[in-house]
Protein backbone atom coordinates (compact mmCIF):
# COMPACT_ATOMS: atom_id res chain seq x y z
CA UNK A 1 -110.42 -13.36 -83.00
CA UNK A 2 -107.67 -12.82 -84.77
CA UNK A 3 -106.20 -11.70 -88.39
CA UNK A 4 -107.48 -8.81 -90.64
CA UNK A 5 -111.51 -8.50 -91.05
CA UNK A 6 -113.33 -6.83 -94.17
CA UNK A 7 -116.61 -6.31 -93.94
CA UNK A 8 -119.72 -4.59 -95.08
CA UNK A 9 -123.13 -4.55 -95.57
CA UNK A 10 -123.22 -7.46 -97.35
CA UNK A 11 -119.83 -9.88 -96.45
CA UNK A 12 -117.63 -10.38 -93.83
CA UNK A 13 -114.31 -11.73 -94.39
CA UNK A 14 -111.57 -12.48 -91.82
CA UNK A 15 -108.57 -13.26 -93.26
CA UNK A 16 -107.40 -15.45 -89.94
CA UNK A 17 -110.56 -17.66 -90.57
CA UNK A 18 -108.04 -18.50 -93.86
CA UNK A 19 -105.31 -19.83 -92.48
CA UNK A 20 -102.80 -18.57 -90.38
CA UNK A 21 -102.80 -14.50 -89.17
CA UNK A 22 -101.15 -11.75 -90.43
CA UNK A 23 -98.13 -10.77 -88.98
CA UNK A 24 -98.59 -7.20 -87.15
CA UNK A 25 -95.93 -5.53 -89.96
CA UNK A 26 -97.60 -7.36 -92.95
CA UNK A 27 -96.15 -9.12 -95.58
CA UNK A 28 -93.75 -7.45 -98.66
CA UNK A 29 -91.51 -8.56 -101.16
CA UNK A 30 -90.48 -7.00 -104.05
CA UNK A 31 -93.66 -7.07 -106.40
CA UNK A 32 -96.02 -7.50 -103.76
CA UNK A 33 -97.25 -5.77 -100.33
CA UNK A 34 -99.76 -6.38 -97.87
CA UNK A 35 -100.85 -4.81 -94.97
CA UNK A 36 -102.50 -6.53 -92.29
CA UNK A 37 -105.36 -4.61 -92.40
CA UNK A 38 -107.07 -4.06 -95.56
CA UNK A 39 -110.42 -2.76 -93.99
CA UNK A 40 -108.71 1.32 -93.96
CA UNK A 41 -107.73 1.31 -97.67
CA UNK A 42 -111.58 -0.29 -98.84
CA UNK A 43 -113.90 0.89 -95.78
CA UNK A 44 -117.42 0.13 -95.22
CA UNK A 45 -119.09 3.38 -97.04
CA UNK A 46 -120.25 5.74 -94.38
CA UNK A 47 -123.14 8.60 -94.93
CA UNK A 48 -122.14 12.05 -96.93
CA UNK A 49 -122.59 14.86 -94.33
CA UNK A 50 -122.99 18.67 -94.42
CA UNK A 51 -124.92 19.61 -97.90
CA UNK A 52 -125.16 22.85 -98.41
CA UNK A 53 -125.44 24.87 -100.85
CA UNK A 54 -122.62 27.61 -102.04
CA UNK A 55 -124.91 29.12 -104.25
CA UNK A 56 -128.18 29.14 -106.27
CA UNK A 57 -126.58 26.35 -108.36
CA UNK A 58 -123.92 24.72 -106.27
CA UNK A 59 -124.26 21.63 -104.05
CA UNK A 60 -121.36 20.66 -101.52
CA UNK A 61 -120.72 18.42 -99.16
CA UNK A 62 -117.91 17.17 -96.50
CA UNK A 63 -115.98 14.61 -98.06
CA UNK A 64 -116.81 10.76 -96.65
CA UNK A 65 -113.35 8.95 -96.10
CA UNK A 66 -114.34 5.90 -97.48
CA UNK A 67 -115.21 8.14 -100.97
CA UNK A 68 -113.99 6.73 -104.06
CA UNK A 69 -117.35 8.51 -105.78
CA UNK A 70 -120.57 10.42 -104.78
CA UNK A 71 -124.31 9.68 -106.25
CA UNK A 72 -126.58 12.22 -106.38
CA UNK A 73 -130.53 11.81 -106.01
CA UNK A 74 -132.82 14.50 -106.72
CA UNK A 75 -136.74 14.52 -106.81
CA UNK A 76 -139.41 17.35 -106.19
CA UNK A 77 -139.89 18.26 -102.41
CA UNK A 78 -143.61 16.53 -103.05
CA UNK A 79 -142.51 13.11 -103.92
CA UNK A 80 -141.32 12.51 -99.94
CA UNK A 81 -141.06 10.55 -98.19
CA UNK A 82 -141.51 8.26 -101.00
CA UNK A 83 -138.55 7.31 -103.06
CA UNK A 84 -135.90 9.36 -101.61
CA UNK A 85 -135.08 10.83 -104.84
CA UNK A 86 -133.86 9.19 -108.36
CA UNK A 87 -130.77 9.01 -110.06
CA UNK A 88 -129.63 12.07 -110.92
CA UNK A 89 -125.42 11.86 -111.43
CA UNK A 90 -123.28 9.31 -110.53
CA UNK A 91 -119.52 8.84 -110.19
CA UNK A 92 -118.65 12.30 -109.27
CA UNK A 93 -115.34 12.66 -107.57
CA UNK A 94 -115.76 16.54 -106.43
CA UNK A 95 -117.13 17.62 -103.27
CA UNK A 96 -119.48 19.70 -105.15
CA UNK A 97 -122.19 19.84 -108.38
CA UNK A 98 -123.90 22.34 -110.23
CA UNK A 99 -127.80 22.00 -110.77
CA UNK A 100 -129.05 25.26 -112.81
CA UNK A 101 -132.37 23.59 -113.22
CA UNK A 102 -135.16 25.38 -111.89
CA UNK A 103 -138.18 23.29 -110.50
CA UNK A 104 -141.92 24.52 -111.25
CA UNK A 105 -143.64 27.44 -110.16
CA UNK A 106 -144.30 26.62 -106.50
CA UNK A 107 -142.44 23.86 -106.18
CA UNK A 108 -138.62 22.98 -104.99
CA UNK A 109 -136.31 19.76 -105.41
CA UNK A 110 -134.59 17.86 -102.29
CA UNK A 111 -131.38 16.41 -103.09
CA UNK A 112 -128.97 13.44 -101.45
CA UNK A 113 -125.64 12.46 -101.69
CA UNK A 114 -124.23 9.21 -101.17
CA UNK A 115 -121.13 7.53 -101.37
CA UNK A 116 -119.65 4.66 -103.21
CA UNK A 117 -115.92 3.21 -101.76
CA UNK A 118 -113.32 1.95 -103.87
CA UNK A 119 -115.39 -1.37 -104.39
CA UNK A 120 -118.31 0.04 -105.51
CA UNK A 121 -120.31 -0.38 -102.58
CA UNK A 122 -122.73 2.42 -102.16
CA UNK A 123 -123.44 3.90 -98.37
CA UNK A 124 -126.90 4.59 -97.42
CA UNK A 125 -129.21 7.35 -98.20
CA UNK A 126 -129.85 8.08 -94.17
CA UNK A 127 -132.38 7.42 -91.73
CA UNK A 128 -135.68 8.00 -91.31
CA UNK A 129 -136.49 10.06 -87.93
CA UNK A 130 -137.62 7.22 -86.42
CA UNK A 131 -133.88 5.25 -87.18
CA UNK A 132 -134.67 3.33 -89.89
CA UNK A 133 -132.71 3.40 -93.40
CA UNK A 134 -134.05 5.00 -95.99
CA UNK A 135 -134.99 3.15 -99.15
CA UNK A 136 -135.63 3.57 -102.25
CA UNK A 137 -133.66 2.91 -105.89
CA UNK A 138 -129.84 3.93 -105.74
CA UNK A 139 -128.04 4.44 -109.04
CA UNK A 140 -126.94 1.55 -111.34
């Protein structure tokens, strides 16, 4: 097949399938520029990697090269494997957050990042030991 293809979870577009295919050097002029492949500047959101925490309060992780923003989800550690944590920010464009809450006697919170690309299509919130995505609510 020829021609550029964007896809993700939830289209597929190949730009041959539209006509003719992009040349290999795109097209330009001078208000305009394409290149003929658009799937590196708006790629399929991949999974945040490496949380860890810096300190008691921050939360980091590797940055995801599809980022144009990170969700956070945050729950009590008793609530798995259930929802996979709620909404707790969204939009963040750091590689870190602070969190100085402090969960109840006995108790601790689990946290997960995700990403959203540049269209606003959020990446997943992992898998499940046995390989299967987890679910759950992701942020509005």
């Amino acid at each position: 097949m020829n021609g550029a293809v964007i896809s993700s979870s939830s289209f597929r577009i190949t730009v041959g399938s539209l006509g003719d295919t992009l040349p290999a050097r795109g097209l330009s002029g001078a208000s305009y520029s394409m290149s003929p492949s658009w799937q590196a500047a708006y790629s399929p959101p991949g999974e945040v990697t490496a949380l860890r925490f810096a300190d008691l309060d921050t939360l980091g992780w590797d940055a995801e090269p599809s980022a144009g923003s990170y969700n956070i989800y945050r729950d009590p550690l008793g609530l798995l494997p259930g929802t996979y944590g709620a909404c707790h920010l969204q939009g963040l464009a750091s590689l870190s957050v602070g969190d100085a809450a402090v969960p109840p006697p006995s108790e601790a919170f689990f946290y997960l990042v995700t990403v959203e690309n540049r269209l606003r299509e959020e990446g997943t919130k992992g898998r499940r030991s046995d390989g299967t995505l987890r679910g759950g609510t992701m942020c509005p």
